[in-house]
PDB file of N, CA and C in Angstrom:
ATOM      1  N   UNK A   1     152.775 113.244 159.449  1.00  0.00           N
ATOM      2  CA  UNK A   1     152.828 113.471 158.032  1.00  0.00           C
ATOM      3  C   UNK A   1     151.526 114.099 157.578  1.00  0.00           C
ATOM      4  N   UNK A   2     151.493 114.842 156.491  1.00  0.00           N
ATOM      5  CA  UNK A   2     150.265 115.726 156.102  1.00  0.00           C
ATOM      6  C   UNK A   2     150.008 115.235 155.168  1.00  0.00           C
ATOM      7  N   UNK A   3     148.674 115.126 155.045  1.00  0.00           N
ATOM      8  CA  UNK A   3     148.409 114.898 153.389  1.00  0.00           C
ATOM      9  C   UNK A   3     148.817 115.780 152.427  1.00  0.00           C
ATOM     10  N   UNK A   4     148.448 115.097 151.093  1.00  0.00           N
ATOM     11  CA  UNK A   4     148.585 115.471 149.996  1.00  0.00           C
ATOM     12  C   UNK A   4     148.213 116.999 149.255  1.00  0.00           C
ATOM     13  N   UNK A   5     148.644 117.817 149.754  1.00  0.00           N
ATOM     14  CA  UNK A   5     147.907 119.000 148.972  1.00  0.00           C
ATOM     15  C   UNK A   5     148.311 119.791 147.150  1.00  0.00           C
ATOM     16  N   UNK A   6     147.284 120.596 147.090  1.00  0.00           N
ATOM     17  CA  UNK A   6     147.387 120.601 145.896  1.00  0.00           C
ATOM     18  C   UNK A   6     147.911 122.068 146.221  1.00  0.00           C
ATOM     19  N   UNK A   7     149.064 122.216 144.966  1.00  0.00           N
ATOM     20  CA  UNK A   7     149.688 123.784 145.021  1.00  0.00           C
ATOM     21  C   UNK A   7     148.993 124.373 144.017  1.00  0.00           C
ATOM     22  N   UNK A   8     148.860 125.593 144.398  1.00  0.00           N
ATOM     23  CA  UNK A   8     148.818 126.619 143.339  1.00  0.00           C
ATOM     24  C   UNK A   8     149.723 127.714 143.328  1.00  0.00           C
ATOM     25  N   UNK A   9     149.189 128.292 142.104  1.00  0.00           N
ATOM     26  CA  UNK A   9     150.652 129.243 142.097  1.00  0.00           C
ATOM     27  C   UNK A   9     150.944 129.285 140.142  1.00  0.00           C
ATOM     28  N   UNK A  10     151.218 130.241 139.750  1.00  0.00           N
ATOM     29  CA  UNK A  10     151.946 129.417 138.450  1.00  0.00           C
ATOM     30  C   UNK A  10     153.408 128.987 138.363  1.00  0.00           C
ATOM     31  N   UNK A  11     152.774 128.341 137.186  1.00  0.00           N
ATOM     32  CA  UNK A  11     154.475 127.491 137.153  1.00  0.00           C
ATOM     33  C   UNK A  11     155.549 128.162 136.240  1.00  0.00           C
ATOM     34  N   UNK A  12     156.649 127.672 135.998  1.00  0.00           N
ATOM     35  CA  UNK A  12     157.414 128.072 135.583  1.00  0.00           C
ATOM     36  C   UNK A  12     157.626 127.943 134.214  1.00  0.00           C
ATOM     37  N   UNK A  13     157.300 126.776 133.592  1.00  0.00           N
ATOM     38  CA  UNK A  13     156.569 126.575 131.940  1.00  0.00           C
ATOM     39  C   UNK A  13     155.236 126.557 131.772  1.00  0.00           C
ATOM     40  N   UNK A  14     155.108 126.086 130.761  1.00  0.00           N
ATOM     41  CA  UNK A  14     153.657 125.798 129.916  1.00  0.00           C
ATOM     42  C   UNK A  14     153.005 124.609 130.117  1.00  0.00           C
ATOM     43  N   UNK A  15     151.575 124.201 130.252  1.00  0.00           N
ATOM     44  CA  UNK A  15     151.181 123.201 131.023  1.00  0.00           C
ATOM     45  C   UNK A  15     150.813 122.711 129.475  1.00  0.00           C
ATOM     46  N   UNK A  16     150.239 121.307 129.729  1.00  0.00           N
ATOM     47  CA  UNK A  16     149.387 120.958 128.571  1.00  0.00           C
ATOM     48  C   UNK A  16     148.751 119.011 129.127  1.00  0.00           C
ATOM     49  N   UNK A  17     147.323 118.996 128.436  1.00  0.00           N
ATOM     50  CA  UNK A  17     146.980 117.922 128.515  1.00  0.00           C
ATOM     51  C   UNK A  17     148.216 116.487 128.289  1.00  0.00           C
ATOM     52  N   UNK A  18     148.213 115.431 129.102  1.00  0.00           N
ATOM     53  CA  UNK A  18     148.718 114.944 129.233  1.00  0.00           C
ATOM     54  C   UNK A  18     148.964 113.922 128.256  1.00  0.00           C
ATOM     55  N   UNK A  19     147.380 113.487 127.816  1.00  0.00           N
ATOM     56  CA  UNK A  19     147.284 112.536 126.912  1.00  0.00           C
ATOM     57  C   UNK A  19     147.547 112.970 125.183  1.00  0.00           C
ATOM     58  N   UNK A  20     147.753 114.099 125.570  1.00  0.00           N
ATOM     59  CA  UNK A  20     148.924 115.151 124.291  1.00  0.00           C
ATOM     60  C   UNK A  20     150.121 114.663 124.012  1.00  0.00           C
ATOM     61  N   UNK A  21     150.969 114.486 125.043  1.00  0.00           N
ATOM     62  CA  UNK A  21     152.445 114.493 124.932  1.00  0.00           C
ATOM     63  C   UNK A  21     152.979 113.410 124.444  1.00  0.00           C
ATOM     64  N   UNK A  22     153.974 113.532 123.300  1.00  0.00           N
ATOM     65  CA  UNK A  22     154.429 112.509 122.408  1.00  0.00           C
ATOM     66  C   UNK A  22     154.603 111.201 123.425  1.00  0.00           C
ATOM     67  N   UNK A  23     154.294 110.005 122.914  1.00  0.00           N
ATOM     68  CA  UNK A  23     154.888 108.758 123.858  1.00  0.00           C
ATOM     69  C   UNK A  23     155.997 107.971 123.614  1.00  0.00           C
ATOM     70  N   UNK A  24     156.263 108.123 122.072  1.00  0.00           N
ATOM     71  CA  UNK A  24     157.099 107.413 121.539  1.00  0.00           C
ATOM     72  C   UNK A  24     158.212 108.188 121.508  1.00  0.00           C
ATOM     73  N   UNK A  25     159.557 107.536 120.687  1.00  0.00           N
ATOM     74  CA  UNK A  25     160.630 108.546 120.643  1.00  0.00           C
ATOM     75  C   UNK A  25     161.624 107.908 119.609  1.00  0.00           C
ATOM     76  N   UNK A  26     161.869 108.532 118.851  1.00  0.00           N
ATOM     77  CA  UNK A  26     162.451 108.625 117.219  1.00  0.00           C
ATOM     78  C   UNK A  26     163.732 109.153 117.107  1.00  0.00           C
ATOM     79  N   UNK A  27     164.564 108.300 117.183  1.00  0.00           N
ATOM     80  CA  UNK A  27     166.225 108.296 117.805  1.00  0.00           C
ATOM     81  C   UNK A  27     166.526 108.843 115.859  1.00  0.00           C
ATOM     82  N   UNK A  28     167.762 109.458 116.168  1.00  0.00           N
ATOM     83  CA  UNK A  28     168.274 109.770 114.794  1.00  0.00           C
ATOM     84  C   UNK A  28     168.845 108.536 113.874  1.00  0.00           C
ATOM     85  N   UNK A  29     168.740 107.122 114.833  1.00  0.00           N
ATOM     86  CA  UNK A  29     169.093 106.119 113.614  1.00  0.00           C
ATOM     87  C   UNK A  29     168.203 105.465 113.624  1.00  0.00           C
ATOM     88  N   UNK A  30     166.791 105.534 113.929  1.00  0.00           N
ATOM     89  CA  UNK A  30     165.275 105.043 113.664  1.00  0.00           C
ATOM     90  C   UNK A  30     165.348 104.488 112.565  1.00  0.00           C
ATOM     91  N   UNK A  31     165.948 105.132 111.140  1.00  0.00           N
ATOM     92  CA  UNK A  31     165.743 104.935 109.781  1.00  0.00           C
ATOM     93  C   UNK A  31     166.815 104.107 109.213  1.00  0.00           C
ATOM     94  N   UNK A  32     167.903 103.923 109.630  1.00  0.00           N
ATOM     95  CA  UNK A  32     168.577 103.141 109.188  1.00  0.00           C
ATOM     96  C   UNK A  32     168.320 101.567 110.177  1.00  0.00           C
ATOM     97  N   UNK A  33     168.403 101.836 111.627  1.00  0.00           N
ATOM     98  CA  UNK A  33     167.688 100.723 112.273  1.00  0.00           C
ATOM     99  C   UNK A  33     166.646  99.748 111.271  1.00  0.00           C
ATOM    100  N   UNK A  34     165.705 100.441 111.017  1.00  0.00           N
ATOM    101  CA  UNK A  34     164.851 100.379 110.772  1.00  0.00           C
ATOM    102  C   UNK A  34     164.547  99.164 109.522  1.00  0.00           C
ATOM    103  N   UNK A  35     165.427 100.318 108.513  1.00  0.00           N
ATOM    104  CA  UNK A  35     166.128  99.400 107.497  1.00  0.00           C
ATOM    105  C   UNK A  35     166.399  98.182 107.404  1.00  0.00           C
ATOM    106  N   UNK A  36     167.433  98.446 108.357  1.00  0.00           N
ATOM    107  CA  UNK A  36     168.666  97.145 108.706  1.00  0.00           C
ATOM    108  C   UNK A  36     167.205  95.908 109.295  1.00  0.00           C
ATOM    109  N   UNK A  37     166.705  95.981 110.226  1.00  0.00           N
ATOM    110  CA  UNK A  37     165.736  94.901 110.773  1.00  0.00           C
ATOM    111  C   UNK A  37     165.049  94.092 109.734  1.00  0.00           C
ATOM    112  N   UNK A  38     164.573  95.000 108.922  1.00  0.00           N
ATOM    113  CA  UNK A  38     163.942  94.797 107.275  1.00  0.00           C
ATOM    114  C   UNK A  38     164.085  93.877 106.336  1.00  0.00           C
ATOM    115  N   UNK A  39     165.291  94.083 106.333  1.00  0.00           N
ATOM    116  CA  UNK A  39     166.490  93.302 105.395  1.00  0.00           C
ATOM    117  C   UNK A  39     166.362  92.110 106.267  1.00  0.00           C
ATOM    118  N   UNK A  40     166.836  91.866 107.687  1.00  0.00           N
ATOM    119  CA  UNK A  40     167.160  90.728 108.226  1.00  0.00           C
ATOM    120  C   UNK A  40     166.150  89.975 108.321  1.00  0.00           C
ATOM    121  N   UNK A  41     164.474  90.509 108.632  1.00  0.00           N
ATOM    122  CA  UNK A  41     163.632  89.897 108.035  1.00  0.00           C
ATOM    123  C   UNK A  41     163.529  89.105 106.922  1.00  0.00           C
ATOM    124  N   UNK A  42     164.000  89.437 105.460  1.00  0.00           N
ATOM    125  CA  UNK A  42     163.706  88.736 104.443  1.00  0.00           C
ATOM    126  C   UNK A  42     165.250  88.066 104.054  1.00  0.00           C
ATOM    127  N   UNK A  43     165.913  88.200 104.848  1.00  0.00           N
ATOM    128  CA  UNK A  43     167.333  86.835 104.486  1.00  0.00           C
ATOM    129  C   UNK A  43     167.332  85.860 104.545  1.00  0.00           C
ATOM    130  N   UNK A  44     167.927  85.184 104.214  1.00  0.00           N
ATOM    131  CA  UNK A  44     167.882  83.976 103.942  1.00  0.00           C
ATOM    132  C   UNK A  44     169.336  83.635 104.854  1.00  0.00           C
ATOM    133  N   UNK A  45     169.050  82.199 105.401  1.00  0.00           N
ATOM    134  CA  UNK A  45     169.882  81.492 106.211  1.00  0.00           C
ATOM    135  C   UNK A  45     171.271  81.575 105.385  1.00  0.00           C
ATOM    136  N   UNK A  46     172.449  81.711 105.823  1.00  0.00           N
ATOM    137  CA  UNK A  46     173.345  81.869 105.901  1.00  0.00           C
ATOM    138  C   UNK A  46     174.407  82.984 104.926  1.00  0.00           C
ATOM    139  N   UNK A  47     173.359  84.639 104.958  1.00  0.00           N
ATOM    140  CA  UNK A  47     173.538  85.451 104.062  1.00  0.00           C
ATOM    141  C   UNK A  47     173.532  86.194 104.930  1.00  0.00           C
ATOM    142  N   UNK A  48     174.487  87.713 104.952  1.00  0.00           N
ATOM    143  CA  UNK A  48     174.325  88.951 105.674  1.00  0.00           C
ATOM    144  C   UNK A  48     174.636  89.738 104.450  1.00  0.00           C
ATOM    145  N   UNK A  49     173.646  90.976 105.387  1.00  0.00           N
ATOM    146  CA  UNK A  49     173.625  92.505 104.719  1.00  0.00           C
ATOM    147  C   UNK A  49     174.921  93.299 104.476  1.00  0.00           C
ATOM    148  N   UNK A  50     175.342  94.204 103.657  1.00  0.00           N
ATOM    149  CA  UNK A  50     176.337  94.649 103.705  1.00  0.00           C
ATOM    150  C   UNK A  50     176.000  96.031 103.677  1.00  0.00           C
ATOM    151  N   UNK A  51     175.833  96.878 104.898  1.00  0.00           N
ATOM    152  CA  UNK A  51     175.831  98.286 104.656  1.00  0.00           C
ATOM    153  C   UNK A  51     176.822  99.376 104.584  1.00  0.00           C
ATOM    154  N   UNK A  52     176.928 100.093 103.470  1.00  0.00           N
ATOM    155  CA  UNK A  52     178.077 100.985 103.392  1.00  0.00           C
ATOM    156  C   UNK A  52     178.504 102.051 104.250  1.00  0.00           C
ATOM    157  N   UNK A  53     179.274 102.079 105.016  1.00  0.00           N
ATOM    158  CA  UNK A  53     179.800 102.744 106.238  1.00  0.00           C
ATOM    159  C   UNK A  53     179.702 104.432 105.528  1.00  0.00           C
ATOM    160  N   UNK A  54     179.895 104.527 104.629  1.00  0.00           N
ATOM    161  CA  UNK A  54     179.747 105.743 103.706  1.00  0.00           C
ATOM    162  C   UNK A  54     178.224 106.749 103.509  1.00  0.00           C
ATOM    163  N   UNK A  55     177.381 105.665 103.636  1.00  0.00           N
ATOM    164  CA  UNK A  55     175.651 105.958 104.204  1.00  0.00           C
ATOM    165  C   UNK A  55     174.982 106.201 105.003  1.00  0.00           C
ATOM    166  N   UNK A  56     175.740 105.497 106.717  1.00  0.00           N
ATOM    167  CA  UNK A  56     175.651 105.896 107.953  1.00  0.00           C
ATOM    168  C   UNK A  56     175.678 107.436 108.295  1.00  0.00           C
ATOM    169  N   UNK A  57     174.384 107.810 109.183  1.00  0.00           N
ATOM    170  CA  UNK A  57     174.428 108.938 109.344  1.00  0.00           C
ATOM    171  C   UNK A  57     175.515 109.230 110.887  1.00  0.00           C
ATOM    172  N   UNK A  58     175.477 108.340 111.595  1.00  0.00           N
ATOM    173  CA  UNK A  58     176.427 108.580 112.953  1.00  0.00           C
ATOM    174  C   UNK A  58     177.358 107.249 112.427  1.00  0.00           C
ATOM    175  N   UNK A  59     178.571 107.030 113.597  1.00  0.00           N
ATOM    176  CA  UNK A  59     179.765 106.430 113.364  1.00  0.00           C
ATOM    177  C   UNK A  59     179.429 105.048 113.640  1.00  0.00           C
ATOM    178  N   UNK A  60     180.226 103.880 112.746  1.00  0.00           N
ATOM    179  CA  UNK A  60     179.724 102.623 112.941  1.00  0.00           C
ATOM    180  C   UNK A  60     179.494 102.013 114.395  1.00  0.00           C
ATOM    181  N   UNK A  61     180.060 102.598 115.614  1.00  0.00           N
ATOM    182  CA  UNK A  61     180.187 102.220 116.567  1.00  0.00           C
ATOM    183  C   UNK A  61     178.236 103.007 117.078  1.00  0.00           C
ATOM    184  N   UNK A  62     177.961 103.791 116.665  1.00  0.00           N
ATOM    185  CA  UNK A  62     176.900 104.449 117.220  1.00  0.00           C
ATOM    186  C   UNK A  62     175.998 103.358 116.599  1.00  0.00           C
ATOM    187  N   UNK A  63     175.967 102.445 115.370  1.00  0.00           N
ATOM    188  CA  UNK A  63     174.754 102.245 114.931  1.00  0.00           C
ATOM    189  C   UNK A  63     174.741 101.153 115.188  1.00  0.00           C
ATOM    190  N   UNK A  64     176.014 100.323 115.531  1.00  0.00           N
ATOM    191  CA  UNK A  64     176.145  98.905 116.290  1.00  0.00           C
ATOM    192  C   UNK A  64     175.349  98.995 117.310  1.00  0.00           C
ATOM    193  N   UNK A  65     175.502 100.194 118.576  1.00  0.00           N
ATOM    194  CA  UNK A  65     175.372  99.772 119.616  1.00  0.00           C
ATOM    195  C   UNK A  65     173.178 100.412 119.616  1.00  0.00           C
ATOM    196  N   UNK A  66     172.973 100.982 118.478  1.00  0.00           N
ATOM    197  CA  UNK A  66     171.756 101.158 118.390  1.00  0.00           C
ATOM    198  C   UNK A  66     170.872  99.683 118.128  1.00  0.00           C
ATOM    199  N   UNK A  67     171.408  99.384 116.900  1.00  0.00           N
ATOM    200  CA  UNK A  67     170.881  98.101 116.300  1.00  0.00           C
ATOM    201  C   UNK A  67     170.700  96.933 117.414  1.00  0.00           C
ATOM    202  N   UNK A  68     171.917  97.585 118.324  1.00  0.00           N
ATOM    203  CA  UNK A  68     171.873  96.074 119.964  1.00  0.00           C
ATOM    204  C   UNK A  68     170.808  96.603 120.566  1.00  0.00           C
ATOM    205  N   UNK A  69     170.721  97.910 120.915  1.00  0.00           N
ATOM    206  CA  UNK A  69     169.231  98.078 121.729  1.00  0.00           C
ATOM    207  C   UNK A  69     168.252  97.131 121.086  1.00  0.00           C
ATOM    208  N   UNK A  70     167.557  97.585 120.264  1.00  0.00           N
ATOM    209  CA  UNK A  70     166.245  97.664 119.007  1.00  0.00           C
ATOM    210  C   UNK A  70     166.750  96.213 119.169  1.00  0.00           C
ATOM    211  N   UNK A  71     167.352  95.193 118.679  1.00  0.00           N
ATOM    212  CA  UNK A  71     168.008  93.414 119.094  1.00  0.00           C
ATOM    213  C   UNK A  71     167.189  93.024 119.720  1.00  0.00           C
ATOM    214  N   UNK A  72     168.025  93.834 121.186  1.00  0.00           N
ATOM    215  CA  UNK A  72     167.577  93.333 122.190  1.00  0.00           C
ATOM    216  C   UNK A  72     166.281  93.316 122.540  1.00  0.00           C
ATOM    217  N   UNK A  73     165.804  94.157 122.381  1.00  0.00           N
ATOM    218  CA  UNK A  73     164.328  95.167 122.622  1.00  0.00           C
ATOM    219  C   UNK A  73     163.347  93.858 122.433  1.00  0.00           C
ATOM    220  N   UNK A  74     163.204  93.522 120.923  1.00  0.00           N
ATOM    221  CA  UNK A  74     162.534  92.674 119.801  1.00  0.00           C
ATOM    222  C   UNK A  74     162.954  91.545 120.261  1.00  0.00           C
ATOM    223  N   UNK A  75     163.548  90.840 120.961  1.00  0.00           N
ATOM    224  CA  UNK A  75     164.244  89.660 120.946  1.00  0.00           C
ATOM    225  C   UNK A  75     164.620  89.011 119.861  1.00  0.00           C
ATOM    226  N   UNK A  76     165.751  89.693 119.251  1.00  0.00           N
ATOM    227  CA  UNK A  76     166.545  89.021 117.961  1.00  0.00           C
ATOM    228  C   UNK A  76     168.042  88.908 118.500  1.00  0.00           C
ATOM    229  N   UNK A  77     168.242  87.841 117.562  1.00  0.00           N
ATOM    230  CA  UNK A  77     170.498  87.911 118.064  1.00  0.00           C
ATOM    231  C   UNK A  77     170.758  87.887 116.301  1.00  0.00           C
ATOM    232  N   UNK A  78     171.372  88.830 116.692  1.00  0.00           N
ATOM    233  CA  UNK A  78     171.693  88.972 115.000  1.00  0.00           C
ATOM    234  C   UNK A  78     173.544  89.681 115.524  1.00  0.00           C
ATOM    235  N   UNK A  79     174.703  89.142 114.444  1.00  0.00           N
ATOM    236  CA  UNK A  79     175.611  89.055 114.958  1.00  0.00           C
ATOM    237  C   UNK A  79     176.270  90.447 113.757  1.00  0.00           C
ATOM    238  N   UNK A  80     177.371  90.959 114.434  1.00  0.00           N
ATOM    239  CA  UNK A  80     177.982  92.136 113.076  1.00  0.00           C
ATOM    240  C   UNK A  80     179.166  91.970 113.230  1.00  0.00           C
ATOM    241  N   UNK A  81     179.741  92.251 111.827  1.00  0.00           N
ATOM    242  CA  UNK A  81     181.177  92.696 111.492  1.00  0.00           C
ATOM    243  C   UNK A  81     181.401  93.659 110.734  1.00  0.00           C
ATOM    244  N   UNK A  82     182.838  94.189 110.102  1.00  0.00           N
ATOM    245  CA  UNK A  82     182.838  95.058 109.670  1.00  0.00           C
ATOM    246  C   UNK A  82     184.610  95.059 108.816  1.00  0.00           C
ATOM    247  N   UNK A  83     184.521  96.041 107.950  1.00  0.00           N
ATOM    248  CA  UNK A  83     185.798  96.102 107.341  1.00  0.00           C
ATOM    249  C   UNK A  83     185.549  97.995 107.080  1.00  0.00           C
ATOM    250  N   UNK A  84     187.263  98.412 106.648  1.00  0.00           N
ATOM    251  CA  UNK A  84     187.137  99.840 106.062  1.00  0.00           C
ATOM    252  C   UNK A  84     186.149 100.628 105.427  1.00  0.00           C
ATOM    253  N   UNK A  85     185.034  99.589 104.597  1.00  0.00           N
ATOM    254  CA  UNK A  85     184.125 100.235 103.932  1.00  0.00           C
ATOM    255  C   UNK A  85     182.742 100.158 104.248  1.00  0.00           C
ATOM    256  N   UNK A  86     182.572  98.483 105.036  1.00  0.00           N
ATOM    257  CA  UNK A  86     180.922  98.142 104.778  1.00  0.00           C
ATOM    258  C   UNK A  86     181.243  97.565 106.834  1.00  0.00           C
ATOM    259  N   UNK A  87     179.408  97.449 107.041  1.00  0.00           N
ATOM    260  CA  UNK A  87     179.336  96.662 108.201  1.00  0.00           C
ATOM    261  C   UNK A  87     178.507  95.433 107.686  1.00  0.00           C
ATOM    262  N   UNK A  88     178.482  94.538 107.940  1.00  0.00           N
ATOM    263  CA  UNK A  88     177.852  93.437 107.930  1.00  0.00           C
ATOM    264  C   UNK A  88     176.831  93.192 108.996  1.00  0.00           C
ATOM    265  N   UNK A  89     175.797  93.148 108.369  1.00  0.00           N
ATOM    266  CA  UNK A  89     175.272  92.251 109.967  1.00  0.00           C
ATOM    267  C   UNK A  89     174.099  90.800 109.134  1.00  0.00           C
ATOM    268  N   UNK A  90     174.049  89.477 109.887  1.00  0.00           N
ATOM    269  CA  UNK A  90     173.257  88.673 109.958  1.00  0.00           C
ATOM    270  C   UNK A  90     172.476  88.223 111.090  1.00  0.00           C
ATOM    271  N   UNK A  91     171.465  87.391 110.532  1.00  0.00           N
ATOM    272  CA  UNK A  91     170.598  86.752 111.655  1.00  0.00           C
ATOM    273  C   UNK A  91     171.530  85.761 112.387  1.00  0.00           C
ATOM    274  N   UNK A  92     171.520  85.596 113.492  1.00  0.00           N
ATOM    275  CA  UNK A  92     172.004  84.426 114.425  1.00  0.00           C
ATOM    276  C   UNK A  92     170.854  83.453 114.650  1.00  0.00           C
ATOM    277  N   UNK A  93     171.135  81.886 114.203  1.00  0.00           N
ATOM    278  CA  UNK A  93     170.490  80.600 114.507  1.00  0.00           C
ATOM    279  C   UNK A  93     170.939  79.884 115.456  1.00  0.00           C
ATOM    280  N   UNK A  94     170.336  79.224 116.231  1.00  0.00           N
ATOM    281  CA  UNK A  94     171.169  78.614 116.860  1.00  0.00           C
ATOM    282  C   UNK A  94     170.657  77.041 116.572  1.00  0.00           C
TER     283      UNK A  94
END
């Protein structure tokens, strides 16, 4: 086996310092996420949010399964439902 060598040559894109490049990453439901966590912060035991399905920028199924990341992420259990117009979501106690 050979060591490690260094290539040269140019490359095929554009180079750039490393400690440049964005680290974070800002999903298109960042802001309603965001929101929603907010709210569940300042509720009160045995009250959920009611957000209007009409306000959602992607489909209720997209922002469910966002809100479960970001949940999970944070370690929260917060539980959802939903009807024709609004989604619900609350904090889970156990």
């Amino acid at each position: 086996m050979g060591s490690a060598q260094l290539k040269t040559g140019p490359t095929h894109f554009k180079t750039m310092v490393q400690v440049n490049v964005p680290q974070g990453r800002n999903g298109k439901h960042k802001v309603i996420i965001t929101t929603i966590l907010k709210d569940l912060d300042r509720l009160k035991a045995g009250a959920a949010i009611k957000v209007p399905l009409a306000e959602l920028v992607g489909s209720k199924e997209k922002i469910r399964s966002a809100l479960n990341r970001a949940t999970r992420k944070a370690g929260r259990k917060v539980a959802t439902a939903s009807d024709a117009s609004f989604l619900y979501v609350w904090n889970v106690t156990e």
